[in-house]
N, C-alpha and C. Protein backbone atom coordinates (compact mmCIF):
# COMPACT_ATOMS: atom_id res chain seq x y z
N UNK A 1 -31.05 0.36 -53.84
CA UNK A 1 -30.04 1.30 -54.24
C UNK A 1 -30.44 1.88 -55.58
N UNK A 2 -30.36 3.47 -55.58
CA UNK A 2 -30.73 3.92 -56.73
C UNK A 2 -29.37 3.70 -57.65
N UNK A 3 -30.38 3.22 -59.56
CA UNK A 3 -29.36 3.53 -59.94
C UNK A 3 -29.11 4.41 -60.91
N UNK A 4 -28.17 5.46 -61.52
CA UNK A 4 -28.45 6.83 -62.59
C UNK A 4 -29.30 6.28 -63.90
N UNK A 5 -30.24 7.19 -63.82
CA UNK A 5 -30.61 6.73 -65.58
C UNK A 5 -29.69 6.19 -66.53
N UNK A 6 -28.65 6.95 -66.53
CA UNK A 6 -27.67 6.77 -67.92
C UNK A 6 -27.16 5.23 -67.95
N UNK A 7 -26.70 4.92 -66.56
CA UNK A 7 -26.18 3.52 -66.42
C UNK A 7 -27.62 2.78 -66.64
N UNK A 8 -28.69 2.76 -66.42
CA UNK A 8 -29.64 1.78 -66.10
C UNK A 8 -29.84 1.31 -67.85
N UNK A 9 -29.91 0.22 -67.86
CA UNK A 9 -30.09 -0.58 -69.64
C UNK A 9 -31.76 -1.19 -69.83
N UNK A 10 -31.81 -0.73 -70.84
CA UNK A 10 -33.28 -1.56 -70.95
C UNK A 10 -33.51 -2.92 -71.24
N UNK A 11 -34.42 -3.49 -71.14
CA UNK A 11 -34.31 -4.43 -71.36
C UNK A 11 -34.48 -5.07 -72.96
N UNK A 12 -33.85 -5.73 -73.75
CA UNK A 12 -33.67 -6.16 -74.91
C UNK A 12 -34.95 -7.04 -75.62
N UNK A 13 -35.64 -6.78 -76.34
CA UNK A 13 -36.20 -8.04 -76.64
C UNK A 13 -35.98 -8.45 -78.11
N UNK A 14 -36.36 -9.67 -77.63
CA UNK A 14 -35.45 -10.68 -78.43
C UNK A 14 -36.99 -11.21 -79.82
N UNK A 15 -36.48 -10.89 -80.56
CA UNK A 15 -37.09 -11.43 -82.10
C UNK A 15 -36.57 -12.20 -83.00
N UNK A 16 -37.48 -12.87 -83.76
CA UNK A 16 -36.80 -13.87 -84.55
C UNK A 16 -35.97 -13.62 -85.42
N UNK A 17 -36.05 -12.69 -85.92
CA UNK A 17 -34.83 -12.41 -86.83
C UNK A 17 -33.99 -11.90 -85.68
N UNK A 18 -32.74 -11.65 -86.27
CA UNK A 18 -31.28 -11.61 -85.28
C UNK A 18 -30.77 -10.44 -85.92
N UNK A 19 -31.36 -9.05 -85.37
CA UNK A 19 -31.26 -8.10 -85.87
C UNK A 19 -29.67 -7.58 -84.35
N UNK A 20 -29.34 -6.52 -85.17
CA UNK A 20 -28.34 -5.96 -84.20
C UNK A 20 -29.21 -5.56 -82.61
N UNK A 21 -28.31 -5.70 -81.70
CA UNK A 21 -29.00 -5.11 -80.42
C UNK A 21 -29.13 -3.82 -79.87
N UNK A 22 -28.58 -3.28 -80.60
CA UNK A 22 -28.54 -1.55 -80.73
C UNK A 22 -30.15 -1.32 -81.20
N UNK A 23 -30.16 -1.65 -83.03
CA UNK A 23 -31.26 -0.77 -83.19
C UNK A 23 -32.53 -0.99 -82.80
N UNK A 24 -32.10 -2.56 -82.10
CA UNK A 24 -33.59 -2.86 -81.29
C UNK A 24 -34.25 -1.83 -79.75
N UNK A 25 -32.98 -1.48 -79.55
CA UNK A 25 -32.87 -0.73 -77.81
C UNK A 25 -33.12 0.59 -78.71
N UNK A 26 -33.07 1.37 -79.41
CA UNK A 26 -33.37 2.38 -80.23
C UNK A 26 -34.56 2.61 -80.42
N UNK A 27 -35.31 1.50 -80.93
CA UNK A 27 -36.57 1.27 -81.49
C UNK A 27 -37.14 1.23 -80.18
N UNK A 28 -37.09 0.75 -78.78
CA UNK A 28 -37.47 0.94 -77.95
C UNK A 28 -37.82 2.35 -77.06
N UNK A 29 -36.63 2.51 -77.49
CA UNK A 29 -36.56 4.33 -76.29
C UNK A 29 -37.57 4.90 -77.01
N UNK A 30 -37.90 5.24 -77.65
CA UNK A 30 -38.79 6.12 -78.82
C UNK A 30 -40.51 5.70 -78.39
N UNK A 31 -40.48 4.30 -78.14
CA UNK A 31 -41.60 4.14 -77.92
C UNK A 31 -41.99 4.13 -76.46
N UNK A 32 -41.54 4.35 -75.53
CA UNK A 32 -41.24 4.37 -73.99
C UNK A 32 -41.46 6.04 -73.77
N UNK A 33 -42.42 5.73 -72.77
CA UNK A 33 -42.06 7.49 -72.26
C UNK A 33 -41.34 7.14 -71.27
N UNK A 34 -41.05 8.99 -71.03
CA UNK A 34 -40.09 9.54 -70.99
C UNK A 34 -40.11 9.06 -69.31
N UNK A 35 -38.93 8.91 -69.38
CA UNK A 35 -38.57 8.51 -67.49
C UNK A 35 -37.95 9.50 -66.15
N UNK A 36 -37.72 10.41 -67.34
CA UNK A 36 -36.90 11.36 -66.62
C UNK A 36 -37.53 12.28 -66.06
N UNK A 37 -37.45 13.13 -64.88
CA UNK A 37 -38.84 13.72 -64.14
C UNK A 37 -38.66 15.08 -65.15
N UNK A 38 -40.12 15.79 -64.74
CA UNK A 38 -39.53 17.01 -65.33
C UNK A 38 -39.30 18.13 -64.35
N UNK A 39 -37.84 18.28 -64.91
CA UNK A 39 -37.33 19.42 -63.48
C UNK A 39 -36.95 21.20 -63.98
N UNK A 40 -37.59 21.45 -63.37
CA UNK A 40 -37.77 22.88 -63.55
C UNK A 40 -37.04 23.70 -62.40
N UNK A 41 -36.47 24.71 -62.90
CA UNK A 41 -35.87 25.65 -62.03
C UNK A 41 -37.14 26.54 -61.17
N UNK A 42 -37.46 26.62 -60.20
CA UNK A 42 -38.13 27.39 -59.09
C UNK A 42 -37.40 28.62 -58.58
N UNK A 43 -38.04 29.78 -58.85
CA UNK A 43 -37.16 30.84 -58.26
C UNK A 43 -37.42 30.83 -56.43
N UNK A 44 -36.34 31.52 -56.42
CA UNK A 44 -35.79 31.68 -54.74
C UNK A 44 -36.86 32.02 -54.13
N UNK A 45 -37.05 31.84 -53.17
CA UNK A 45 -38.09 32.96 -52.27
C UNK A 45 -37.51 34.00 -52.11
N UNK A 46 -37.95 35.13 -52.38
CA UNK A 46 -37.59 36.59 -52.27
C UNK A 46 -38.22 36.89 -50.36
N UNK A 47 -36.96 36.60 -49.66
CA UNK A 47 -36.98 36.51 -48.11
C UNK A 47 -36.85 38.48 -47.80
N UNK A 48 -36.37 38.88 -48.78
CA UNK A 48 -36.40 40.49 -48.31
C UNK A 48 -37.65 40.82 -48.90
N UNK A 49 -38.24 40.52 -49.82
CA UNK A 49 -39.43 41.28 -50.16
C UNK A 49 -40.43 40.87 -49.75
N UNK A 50 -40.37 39.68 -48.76
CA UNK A 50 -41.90 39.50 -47.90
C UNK A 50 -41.41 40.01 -46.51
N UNK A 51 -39.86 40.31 -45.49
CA UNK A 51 -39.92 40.77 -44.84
C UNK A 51 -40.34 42.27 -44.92
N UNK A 52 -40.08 42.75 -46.33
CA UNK A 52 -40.45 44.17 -45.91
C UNK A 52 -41.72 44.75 -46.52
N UNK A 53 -42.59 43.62 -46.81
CA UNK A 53 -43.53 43.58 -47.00
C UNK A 53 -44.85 43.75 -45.31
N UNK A 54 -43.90 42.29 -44.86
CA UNK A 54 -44.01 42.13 -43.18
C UNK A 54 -43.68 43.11 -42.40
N UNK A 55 -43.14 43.66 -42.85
CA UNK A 55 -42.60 45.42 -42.29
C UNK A 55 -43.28 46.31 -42.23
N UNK A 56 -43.78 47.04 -43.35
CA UNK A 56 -44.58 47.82 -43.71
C UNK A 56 -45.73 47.77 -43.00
N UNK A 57 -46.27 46.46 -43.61
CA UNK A 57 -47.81 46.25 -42.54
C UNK A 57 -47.96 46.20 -41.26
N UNK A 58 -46.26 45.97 -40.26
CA UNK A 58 -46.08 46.10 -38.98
C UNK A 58 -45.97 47.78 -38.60
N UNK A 59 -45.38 48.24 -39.31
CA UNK A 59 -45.48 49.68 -38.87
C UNK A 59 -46.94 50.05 -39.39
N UNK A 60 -47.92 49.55 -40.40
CA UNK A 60 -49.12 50.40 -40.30
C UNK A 60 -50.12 50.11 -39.58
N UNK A 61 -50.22 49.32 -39.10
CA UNK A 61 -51.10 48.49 -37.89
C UNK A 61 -50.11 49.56 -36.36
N UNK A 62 -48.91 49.47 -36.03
CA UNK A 62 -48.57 50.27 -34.90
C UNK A 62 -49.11 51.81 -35.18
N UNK A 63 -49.13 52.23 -36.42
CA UNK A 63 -49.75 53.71 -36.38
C UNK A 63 -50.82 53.45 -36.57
N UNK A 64 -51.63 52.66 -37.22
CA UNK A 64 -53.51 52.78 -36.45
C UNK A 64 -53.59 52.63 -34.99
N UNK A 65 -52.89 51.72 -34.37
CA UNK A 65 -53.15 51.61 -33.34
C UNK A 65 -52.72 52.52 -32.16
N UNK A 66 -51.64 53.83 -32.94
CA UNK A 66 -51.22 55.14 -32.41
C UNK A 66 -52.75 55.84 -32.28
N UNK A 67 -53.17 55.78 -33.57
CA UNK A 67 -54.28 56.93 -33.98
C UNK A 67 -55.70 56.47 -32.87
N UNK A 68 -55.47 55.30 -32.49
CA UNK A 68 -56.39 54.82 -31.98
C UNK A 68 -56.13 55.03 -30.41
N UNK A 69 -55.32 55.07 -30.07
CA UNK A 69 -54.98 55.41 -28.22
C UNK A 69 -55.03 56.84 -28.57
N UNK A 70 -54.49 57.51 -29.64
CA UNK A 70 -54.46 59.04 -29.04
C UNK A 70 -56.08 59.52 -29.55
N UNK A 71 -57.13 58.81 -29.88
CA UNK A 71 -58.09 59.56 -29.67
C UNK A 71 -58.83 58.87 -28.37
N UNK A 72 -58.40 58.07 -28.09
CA UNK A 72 -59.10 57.16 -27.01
C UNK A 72 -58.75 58.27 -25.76
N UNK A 73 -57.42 58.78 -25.67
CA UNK A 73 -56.64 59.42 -25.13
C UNK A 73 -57.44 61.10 -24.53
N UNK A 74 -57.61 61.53 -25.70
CA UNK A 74 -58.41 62.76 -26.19
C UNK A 74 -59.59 62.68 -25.62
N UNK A 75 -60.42 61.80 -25.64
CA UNK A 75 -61.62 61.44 -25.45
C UNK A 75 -61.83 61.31 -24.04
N UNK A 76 -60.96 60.68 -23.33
CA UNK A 76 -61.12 60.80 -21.71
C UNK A 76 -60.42 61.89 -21.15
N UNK A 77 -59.30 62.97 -22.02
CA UNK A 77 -59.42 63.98 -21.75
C UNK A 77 -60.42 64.94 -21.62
N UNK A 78 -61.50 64.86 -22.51
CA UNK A 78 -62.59 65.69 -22.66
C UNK A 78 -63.60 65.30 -21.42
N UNK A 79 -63.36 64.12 -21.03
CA UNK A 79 -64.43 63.67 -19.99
C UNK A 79 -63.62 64.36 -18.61
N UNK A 80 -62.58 64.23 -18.36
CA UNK A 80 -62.35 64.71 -17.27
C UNK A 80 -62.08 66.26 -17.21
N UNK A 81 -62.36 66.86 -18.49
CA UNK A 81 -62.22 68.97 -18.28
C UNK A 81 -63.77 68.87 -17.76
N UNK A 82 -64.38 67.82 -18.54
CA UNK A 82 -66.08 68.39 -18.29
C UNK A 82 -66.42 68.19 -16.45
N UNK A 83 -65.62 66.54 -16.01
CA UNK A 83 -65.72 66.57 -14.78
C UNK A 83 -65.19 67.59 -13.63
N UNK A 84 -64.12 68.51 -14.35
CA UNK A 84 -63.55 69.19 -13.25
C UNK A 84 -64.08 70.56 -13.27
N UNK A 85 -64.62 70.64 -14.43
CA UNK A 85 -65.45 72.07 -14.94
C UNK A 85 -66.84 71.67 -13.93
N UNK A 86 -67.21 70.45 -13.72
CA UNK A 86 -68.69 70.46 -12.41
C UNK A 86 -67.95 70.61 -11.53
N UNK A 87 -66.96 70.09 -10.88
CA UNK A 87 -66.29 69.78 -9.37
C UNK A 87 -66.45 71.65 -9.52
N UNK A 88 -65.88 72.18 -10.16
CA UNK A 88 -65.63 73.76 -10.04
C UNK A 88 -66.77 74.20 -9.84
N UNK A 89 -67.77 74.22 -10.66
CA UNK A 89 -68.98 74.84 -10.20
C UNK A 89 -69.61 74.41 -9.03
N UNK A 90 -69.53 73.30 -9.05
CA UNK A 90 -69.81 72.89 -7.21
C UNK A 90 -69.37 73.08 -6.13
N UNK A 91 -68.21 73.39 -6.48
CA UNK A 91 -67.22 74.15 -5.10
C UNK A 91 -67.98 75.28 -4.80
N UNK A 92 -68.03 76.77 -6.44
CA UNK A 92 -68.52 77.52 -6.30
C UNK A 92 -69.91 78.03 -5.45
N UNK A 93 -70.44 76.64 -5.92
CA UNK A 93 -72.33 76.76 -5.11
C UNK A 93 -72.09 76.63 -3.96
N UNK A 94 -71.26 75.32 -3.55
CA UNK A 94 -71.07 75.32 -1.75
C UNK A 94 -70.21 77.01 -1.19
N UNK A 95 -69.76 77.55 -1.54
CA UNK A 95 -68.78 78.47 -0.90
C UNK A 95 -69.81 79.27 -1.06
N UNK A 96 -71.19 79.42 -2.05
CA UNK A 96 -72.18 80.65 -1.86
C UNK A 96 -73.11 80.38 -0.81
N UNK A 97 -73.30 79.03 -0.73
CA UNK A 97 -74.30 78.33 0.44
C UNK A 97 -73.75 78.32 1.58
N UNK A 98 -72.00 78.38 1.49
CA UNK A 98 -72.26 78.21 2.82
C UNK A 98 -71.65 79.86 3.50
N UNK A 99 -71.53 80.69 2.85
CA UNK A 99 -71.78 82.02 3.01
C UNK A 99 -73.27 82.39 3.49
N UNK A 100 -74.28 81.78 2.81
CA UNK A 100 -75.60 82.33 3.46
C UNK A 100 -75.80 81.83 4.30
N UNK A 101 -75.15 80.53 4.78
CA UNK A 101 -75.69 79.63 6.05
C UNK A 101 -74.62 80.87 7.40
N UNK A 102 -73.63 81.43 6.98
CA UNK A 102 -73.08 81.86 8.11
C UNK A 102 -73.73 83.10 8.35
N UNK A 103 -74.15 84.00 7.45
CA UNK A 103 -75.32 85.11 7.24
C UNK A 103 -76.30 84.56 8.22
N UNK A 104 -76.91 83.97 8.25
CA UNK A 104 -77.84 83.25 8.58
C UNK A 104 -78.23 82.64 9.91
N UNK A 105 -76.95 82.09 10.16
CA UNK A 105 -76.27 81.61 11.59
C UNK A 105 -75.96 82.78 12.08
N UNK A 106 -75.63 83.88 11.82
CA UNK A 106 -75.17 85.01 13.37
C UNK A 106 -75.85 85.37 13.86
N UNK A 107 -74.91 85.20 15.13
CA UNK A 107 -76.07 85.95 16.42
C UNK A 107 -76.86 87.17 16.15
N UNK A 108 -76.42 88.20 15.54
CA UNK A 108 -76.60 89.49 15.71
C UNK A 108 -77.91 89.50 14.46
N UNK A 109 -78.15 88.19 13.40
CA UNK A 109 -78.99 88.24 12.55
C UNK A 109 -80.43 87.51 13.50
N UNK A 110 -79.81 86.36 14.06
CA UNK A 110 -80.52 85.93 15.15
C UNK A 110 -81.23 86.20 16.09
N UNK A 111 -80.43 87.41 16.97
CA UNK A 111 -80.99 88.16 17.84
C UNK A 111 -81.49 89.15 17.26
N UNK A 112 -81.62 89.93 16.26
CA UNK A 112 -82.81 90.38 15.47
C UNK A 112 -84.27 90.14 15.39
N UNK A 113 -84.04 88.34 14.87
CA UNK A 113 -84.79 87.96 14.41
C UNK A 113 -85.41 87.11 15.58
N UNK A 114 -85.16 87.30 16.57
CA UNK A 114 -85.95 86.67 17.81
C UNK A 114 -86.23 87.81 18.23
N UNK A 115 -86.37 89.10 18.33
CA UNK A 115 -86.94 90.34 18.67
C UNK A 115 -88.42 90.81 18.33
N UNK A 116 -88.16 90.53 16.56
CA UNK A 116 -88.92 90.31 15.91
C UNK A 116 -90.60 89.37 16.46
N UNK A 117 -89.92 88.32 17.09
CA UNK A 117 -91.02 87.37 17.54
C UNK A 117 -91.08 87.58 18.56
N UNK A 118 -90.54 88.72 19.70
CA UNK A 118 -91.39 89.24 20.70
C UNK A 118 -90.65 88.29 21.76
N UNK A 119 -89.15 87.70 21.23
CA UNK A 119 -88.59 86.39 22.26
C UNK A 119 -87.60 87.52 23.01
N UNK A 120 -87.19 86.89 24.38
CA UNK A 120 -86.12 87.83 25.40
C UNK A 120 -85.36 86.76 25.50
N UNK A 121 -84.22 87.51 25.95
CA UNK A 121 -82.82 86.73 26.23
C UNK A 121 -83.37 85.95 28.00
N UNK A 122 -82.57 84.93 28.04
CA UNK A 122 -83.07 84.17 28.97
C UNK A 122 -82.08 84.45 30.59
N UNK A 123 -82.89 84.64 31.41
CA UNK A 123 -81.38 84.68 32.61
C UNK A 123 -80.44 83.79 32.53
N UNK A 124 -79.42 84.16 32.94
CA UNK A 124 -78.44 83.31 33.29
C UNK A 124 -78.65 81.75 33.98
N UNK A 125 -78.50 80.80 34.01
CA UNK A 125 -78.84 79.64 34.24
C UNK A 125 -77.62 79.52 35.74
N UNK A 126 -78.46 78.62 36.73
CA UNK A 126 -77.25 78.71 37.46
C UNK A 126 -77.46 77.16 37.82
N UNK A 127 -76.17 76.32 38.48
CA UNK A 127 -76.13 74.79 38.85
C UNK A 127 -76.09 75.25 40.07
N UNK A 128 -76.96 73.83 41.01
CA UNK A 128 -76.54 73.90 42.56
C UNK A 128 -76.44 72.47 42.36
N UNK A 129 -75.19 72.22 43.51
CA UNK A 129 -74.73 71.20 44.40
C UNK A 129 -75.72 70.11 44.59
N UNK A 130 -75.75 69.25 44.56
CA UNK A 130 -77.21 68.23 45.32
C UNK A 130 -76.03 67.59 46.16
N UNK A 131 -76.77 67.32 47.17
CA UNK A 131 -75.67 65.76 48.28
C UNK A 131 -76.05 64.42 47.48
N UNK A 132 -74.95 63.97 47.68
CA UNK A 132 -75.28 62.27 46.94
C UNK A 132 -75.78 61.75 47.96
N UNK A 133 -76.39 61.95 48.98
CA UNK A 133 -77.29 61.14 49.75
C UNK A 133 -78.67 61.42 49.27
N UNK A 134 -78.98 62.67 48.79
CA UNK A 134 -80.54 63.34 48.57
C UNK A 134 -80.40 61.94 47.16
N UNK A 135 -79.23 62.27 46.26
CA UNK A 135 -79.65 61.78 45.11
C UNK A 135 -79.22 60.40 44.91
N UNK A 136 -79.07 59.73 45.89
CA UNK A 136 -79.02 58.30 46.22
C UNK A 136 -80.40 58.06 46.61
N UNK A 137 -81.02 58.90 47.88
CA UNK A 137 -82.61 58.67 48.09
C UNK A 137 -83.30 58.65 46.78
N UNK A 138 -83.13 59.75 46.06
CA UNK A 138 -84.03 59.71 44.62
C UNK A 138 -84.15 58.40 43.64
N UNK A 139 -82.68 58.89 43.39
CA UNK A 139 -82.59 56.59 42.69
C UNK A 139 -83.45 55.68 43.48
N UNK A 140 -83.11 55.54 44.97
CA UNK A 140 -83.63 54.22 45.26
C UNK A 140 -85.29 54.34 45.55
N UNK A 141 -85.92 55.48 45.20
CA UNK A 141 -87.04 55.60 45.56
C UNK A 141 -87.74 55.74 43.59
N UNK A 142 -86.99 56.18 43.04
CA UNK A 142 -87.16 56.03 41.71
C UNK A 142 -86.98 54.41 40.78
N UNK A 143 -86.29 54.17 41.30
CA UNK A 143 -85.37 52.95 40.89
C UNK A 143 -84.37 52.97 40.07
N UNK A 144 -83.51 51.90 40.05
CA UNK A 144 -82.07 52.22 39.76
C UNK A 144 -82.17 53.10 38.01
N UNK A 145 -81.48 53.34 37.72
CA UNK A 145 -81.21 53.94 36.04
C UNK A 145 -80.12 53.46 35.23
N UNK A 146 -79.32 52.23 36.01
CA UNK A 146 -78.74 51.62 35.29
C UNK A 146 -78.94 50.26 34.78
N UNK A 147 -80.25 50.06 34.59
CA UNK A 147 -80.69 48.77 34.27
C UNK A 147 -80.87 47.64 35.11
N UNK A 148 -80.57 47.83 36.25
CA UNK A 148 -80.96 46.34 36.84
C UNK A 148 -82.30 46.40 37.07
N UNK A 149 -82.37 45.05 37.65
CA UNK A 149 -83.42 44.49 38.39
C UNK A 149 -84.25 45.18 39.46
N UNK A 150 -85.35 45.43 39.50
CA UNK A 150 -85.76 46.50 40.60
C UNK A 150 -85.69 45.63 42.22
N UNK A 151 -85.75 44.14 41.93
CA UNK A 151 -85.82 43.62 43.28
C UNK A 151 -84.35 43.38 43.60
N UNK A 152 -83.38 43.80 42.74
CA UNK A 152 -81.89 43.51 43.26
C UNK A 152 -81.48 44.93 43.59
N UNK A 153 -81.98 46.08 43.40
CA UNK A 153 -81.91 47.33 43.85
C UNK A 153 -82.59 47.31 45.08
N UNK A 154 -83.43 46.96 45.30
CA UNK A 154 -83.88 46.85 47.20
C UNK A 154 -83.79 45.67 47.96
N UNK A 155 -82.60 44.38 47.45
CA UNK A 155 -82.12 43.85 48.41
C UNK A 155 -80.85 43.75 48.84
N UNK A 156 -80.29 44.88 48.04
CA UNK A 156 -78.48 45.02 47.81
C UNK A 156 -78.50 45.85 48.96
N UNK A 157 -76.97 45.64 49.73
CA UNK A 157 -76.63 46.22 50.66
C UNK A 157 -76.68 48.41 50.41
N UNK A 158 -77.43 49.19 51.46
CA UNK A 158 -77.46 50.09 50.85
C UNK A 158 -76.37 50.98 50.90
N UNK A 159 -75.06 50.14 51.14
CA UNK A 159 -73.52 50.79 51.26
C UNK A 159 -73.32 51.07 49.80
N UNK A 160 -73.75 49.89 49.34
CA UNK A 160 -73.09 49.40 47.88
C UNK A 160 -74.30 50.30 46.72
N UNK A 161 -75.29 50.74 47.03
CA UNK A 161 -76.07 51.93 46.50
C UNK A 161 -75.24 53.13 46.72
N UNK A 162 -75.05 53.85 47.85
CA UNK A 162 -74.30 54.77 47.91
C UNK A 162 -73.33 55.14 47.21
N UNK A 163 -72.27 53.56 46.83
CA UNK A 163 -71.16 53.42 46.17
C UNK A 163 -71.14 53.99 44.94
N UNK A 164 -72.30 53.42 44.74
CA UNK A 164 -72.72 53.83 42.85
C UNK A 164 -73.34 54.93 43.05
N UNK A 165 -73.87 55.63 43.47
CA UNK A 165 -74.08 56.79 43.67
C UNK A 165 -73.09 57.54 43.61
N UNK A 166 -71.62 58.13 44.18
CA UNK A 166 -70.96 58.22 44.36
C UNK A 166 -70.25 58.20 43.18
N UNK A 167 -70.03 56.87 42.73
CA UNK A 167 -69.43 56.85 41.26
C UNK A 167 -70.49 57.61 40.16
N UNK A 168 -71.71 57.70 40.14
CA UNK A 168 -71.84 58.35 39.20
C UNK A 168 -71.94 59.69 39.08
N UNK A 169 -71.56 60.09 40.54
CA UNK A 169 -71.63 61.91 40.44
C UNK A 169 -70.00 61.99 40.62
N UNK A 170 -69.19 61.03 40.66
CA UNK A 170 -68.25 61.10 40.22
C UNK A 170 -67.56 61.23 38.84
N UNK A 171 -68.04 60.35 37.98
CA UNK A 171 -67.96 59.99 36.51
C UNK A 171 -67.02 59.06 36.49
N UNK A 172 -66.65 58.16 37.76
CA UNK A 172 -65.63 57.63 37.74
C UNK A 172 -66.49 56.00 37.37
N UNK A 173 -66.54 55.02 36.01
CA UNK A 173 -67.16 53.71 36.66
C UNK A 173 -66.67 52.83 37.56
């Protein structure tokens, strides 16, 4: 248990002569340091002048870091005028290219230019009919054209040749 300085007594000592007990405890304090701490007043923490200290430097760090997105900002603006400024000129080149390719492609430049080389227009092309029996003979004398086996093409029933014959001038599989 603490106890206050003021109450706490020193201790007396005792000498041969039988002097009063006062001026002996007198004679003591003087020669005793001092017991008492040394207490000093500490000023306050000044809590507003480091928040707005903390302030300040929070808003100047958010505006560098403004200055810093809006040129970052700027900067990939400039990359994408330059990209759309090529896309544009490239459109332009294809729409001239492909103007000369249609120049180029017409008949009437075409048929010119096969005149030129002494070429004639070709008759008319005409289709005839074949019987799927002629062109069933042809297969099985050719051999099949759908991949099989040539010895399973001349031991298969020749109904079942016909069949496929049939289906394929049909287009039906």
């Amino acid at each position: 248990m603490a106890v206050p300085i003021r109450a706490r007594r020193l201790p007396i000592a005792r000498t041969k002569t039988h002097q009063p007990a006062r001026a002996n405890v007198r004679s003591t304090r003087h020669k005793l340091p001092n017991r008492r701490p040394n207490l000093r007043l500490v000023p306050r923490p000044r809590v507003a002048a480091n928040a707005a200290v903390l302030l300040v430097g929070l808003v100047v760090a958010l505006m560098l870091a403004t200055v810093v997105l809006h040129t970052r900002l700027a900067e990939r603006q400039l990359q994408i005028d330059q990209l759309e400024d090529s896309v544009t000129e490239a459109r332009e080149r294809f729409d001239v290219l492909r103007s000369q390719r249609a120049e180029l492609r017409s008949p009437n430049r075409l048929e010119g230019a096969a005149a030129e080389l002494g070429m004639q227009q070709a008759p008319p092309a005409e289709f005839l009919p074949v019987d799927p029996y002629t062109l069933a003979d042809v297969l099985a004398s050719a051999g099949s054209g759908d991949g099989q086996a040539e010895d399973e093409s001349t031991t298969a029933d020749p109904l079942d040749q016909i069949r496929r014959v049939k289906q394929a001038s049909d287009g039906t599989p």
